[in-house]
PDB file of N, CA and C in Angstrom:
ATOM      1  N   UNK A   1       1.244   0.476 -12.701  1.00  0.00           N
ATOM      2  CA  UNK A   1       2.166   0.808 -11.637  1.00  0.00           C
ATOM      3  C   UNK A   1       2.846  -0.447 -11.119  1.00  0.00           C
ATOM      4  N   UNK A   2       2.318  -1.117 -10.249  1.00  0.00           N
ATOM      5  CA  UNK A   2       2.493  -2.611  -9.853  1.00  0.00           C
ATOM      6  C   UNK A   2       2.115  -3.706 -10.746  1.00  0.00           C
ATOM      7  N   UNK A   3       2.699  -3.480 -11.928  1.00  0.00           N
ATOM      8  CA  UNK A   3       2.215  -4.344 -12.891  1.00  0.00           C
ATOM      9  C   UNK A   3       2.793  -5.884 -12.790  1.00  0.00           C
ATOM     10  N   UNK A   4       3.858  -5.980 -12.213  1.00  0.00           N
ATOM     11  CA  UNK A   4       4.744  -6.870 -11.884  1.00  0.00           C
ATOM     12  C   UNK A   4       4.341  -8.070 -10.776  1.00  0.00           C
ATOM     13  N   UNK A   5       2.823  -7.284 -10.037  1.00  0.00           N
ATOM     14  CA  UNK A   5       2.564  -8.374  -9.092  1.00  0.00           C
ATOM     15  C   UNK A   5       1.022  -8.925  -9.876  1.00  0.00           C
ATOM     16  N   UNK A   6       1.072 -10.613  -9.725  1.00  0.00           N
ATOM     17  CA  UNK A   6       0.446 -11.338 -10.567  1.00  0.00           C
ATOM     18  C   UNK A   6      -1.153 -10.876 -10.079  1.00  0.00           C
ATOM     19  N   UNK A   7      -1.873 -10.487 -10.769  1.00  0.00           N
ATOM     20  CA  UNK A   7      -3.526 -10.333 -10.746  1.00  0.00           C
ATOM     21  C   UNK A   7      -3.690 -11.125  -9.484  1.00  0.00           C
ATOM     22  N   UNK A   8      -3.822 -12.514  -9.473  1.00  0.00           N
ATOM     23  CA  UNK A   8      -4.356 -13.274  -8.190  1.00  0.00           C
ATOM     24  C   UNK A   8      -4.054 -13.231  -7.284  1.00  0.00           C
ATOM     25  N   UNK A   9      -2.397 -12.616  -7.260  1.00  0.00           N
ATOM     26  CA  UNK A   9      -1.954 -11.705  -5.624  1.00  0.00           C
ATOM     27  C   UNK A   9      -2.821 -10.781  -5.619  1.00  0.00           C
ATOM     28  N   UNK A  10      -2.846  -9.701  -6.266  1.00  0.00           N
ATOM     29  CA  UNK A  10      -3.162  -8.379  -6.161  1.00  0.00           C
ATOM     30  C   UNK A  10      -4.674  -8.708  -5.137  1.00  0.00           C
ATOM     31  N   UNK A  11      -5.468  -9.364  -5.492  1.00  0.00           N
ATOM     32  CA  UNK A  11      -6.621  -9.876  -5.126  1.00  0.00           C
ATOM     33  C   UNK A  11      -6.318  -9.769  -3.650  1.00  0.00           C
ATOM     34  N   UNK A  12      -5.314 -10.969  -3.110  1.00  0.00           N
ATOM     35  CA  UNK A  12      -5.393 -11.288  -1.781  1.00  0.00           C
ATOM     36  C   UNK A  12      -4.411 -10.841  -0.891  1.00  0.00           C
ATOM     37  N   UNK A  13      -4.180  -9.262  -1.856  1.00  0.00           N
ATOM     38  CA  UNK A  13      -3.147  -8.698  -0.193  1.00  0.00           C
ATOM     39  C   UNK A  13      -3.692  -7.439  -0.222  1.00  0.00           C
ATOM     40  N   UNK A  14      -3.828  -7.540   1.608  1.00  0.00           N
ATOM     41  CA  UNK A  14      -4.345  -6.636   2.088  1.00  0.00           C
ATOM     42  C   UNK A  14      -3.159  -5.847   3.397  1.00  0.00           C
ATOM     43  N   UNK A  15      -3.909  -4.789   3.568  1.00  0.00           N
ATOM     44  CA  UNK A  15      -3.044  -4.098   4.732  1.00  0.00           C
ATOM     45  C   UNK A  15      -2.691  -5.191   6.216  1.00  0.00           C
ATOM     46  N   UNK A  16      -1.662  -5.366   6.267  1.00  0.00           N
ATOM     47  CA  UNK A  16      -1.938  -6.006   7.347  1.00  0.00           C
ATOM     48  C   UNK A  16      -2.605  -5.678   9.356  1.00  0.00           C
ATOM     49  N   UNK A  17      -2.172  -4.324   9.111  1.00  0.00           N
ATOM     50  CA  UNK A  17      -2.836  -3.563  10.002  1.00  0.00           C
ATOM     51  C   UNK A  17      -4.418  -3.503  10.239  1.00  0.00           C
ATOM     52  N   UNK A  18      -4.707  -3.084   9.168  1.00  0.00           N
ATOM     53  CA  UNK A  18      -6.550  -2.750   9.114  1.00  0.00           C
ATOM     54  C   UNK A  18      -6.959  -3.329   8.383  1.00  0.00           C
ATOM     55  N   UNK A  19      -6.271  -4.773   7.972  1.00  0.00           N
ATOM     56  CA  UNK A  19      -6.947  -5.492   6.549  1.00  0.00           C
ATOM     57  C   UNK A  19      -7.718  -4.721   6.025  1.00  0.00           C
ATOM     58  N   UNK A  20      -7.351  -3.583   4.994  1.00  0.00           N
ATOM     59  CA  UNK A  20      -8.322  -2.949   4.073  1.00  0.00           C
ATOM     60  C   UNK A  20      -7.560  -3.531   2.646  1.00  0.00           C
ATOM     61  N   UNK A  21      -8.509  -3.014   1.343  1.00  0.00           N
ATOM     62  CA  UNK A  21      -7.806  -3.515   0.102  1.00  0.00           C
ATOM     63  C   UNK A  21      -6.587  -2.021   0.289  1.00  0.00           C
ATOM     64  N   UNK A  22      -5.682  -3.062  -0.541  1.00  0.00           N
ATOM     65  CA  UNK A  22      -4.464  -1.812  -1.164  1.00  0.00           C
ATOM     66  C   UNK A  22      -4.779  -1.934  -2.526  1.00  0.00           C
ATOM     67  N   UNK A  23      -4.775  -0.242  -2.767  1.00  0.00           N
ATOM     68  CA  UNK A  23      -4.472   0.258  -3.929  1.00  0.00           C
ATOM     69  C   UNK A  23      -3.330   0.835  -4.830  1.00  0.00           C
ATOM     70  N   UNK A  24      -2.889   0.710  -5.780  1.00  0.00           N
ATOM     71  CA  UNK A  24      -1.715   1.283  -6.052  1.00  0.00           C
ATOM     72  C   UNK A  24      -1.903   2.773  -5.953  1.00  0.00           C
ATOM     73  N   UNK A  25      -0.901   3.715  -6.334  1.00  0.00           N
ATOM     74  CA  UNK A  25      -0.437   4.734  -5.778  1.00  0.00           C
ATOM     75  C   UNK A  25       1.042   4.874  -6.477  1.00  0.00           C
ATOM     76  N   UNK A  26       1.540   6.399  -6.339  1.00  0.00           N
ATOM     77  CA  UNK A  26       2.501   6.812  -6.096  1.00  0.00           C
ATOM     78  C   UNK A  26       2.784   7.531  -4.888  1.00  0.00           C
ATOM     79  N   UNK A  27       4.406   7.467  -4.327  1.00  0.00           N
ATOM     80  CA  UNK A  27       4.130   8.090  -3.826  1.00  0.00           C
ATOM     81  C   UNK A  27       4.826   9.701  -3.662  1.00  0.00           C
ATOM     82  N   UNK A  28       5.489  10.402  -2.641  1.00  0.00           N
ATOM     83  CA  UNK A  28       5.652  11.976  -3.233  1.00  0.00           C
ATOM     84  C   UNK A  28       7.094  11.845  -3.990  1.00  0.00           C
ATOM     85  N   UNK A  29       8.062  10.815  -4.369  1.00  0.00           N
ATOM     86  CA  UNK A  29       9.097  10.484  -5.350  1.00  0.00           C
ATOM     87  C   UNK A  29       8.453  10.246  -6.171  1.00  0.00           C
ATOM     88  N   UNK A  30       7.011   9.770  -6.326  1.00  0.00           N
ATOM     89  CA  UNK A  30       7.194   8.958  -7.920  1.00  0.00           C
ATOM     90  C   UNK A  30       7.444   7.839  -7.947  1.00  0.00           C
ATOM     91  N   UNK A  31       7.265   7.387  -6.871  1.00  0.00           N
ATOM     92  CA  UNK A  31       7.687   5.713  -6.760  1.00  0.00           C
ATOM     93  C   UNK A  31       6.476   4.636  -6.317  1.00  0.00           C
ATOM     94  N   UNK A  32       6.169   3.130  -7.111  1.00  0.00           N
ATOM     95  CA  UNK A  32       4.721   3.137  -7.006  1.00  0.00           C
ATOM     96  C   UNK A  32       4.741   2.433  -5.489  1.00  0.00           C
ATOM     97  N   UNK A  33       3.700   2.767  -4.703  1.00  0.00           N
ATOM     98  CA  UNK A  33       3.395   2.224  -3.446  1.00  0.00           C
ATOM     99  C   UNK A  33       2.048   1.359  -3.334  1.00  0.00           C
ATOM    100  N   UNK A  34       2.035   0.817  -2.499  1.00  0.00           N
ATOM    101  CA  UNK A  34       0.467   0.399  -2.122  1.00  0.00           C
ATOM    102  C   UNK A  34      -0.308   0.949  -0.686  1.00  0.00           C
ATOM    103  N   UNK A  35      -1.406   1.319  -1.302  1.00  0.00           N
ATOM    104  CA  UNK A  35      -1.913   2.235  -0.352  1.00  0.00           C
ATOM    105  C   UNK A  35      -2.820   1.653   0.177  1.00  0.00           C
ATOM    106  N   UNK A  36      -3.816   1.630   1.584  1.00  0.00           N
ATOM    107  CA  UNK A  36      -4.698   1.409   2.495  1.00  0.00           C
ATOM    108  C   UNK A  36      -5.915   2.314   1.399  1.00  0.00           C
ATOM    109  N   UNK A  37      -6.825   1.576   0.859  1.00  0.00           N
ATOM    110  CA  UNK A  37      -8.098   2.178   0.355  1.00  0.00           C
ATOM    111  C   UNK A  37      -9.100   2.897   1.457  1.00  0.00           C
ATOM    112  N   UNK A  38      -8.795   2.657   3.005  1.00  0.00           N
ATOM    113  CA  UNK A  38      -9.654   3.107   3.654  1.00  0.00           C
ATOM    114  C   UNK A  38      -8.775   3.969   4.944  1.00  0.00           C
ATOM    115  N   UNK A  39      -9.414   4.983   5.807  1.00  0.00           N
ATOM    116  CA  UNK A  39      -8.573   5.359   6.687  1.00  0.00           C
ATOM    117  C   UNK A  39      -8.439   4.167   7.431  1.00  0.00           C
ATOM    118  N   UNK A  40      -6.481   4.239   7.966  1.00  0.00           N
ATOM    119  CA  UNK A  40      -6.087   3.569   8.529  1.00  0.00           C
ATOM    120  C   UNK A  40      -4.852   3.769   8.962  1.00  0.00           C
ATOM    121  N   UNK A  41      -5.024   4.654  10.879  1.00  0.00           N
ATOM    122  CA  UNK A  41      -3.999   4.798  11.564  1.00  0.00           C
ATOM    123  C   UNK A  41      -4.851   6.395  12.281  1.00  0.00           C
ATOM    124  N   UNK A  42      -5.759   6.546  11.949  1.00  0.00           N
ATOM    125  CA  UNK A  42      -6.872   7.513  11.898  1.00  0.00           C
ATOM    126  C   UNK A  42      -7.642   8.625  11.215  1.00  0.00           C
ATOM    127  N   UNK A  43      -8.403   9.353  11.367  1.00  0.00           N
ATOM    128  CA  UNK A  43      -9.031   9.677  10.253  1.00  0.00           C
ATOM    129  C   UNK A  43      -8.679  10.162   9.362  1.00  0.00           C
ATOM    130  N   UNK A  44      -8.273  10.412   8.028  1.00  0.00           N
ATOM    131  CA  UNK A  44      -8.223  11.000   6.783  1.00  0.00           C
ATOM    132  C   UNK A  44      -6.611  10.373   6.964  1.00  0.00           C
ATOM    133  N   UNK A  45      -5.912   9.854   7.091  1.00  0.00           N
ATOM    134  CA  UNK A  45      -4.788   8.907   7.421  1.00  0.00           C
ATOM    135  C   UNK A  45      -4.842   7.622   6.584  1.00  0.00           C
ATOM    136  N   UNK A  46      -3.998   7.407   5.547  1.00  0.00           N
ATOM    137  CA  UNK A  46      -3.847   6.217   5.175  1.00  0.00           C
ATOM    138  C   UNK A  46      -2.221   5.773   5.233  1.00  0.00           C
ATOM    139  N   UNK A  47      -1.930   4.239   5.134  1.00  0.00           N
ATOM    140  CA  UNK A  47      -0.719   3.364   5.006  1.00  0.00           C
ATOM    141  C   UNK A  47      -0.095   3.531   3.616  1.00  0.00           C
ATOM    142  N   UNK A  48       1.024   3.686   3.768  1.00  0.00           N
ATOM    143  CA  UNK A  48       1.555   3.206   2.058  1.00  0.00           C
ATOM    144  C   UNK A  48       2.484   2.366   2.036  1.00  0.00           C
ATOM    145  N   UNK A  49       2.729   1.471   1.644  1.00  0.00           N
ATOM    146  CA  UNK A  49       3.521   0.585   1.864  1.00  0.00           C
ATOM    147  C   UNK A  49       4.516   0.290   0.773  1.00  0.00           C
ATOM    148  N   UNK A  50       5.867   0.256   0.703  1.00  0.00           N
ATOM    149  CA  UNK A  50       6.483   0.497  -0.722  1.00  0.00           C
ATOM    150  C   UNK A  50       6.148  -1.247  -1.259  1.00  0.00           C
ATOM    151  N   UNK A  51       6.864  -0.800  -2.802  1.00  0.00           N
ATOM    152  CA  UNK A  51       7.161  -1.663  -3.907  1.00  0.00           C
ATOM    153  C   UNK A  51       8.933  -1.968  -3.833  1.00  0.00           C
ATOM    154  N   UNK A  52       9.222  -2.878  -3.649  1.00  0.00           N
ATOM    155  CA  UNK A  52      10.629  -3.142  -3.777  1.00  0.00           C
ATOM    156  C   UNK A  52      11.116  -4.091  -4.628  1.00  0.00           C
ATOM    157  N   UNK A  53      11.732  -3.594  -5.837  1.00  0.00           N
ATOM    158  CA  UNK A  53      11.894  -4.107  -7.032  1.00  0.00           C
ATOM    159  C   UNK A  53      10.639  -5.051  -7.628  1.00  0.00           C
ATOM    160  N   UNK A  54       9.544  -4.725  -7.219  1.00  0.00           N
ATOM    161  CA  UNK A  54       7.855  -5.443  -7.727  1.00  0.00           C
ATOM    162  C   UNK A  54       7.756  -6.168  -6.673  1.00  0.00           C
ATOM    163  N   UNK A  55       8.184  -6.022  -5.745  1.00  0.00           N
ATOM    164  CA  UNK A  55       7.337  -7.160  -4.425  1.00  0.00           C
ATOM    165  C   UNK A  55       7.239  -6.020  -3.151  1.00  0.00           C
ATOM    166  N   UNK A  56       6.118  -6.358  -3.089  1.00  0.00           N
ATOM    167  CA  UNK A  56       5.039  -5.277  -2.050  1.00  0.00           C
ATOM    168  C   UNK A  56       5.687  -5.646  -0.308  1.00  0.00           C
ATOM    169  N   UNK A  57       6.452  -4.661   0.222  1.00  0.00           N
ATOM    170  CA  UNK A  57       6.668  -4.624   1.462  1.00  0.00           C
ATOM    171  C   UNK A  57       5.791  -4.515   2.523  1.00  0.00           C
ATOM    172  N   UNK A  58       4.933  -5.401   3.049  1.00  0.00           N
ATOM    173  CA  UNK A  58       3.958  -5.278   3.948  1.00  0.00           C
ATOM    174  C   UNK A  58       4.153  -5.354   5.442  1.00  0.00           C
ATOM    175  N   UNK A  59       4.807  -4.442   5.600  1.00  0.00           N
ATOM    176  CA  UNK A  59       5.710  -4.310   6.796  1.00  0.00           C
ATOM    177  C   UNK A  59       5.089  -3.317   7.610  1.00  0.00           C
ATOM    178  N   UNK A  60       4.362  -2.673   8.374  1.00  0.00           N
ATOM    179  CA  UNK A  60       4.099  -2.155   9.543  1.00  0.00           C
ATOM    180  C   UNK A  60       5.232  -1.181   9.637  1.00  0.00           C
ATOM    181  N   UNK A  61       6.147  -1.533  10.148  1.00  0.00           N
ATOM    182  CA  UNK A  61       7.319  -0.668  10.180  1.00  0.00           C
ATOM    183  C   UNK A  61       8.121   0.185   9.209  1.00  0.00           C
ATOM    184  N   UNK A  62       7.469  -0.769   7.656  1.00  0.00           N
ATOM    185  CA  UNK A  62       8.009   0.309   6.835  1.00  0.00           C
ATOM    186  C   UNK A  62       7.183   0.875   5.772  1.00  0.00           C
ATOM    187  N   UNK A  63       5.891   0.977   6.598  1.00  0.00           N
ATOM    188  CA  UNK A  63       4.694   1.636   6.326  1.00  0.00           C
ATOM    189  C   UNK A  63       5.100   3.543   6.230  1.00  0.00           C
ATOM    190  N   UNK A  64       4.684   4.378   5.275  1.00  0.00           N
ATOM    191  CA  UNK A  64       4.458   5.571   5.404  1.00  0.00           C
ATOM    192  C   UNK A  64       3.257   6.127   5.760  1.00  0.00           C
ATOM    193  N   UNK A  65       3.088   6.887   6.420  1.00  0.00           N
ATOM    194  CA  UNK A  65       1.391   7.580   6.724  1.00  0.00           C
ATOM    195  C   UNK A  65       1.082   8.827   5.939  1.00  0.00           C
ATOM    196  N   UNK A  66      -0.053   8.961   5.301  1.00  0.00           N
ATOM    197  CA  UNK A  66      -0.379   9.960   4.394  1.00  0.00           C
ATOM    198  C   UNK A  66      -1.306  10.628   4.717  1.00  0.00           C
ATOM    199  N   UNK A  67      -2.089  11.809   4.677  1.00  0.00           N
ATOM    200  CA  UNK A  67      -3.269  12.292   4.638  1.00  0.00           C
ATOM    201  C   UNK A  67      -3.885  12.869   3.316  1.00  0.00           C
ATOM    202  N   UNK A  68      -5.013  12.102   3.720  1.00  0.00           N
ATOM    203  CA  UNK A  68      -6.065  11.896   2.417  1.00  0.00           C
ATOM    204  C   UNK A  68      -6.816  13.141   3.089  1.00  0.00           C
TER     205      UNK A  68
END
């Protein structure tokens, strides 16, 4: 999915909200996102955060909220 971001990033970015790991994801386009591995924003609630042209938007504001 996020193949484009180098392994040793992938490692060290986290949500900036709930520092949890992000996972890749799609999201309901089909488009790959990075997701909050843990609830975060409340329960069964996770972050998704887009991919923009392979660089991960870790923006708060242009966070989507999902339920897991």
């Amino acid at each position: 999915m996020s193949d484009s971001i180098e392994p040793w990033v992938r490692e060290i970015l986290r949500c900036p909200v709930g520092r949890h790991e992000l996972v890749d994801r799609l999201n309901g386009a089909g488009e790959p996102v990075l997701e909050c591995a843990e609830d975060c924003g409340g329960p069964g609630q996770r972050r998704q955060f887009p991919i923009t042209e392979g660089i991960p938007v870790l923006l708060e504001s242009d966070a989507t909220t999902v339920t897991r």
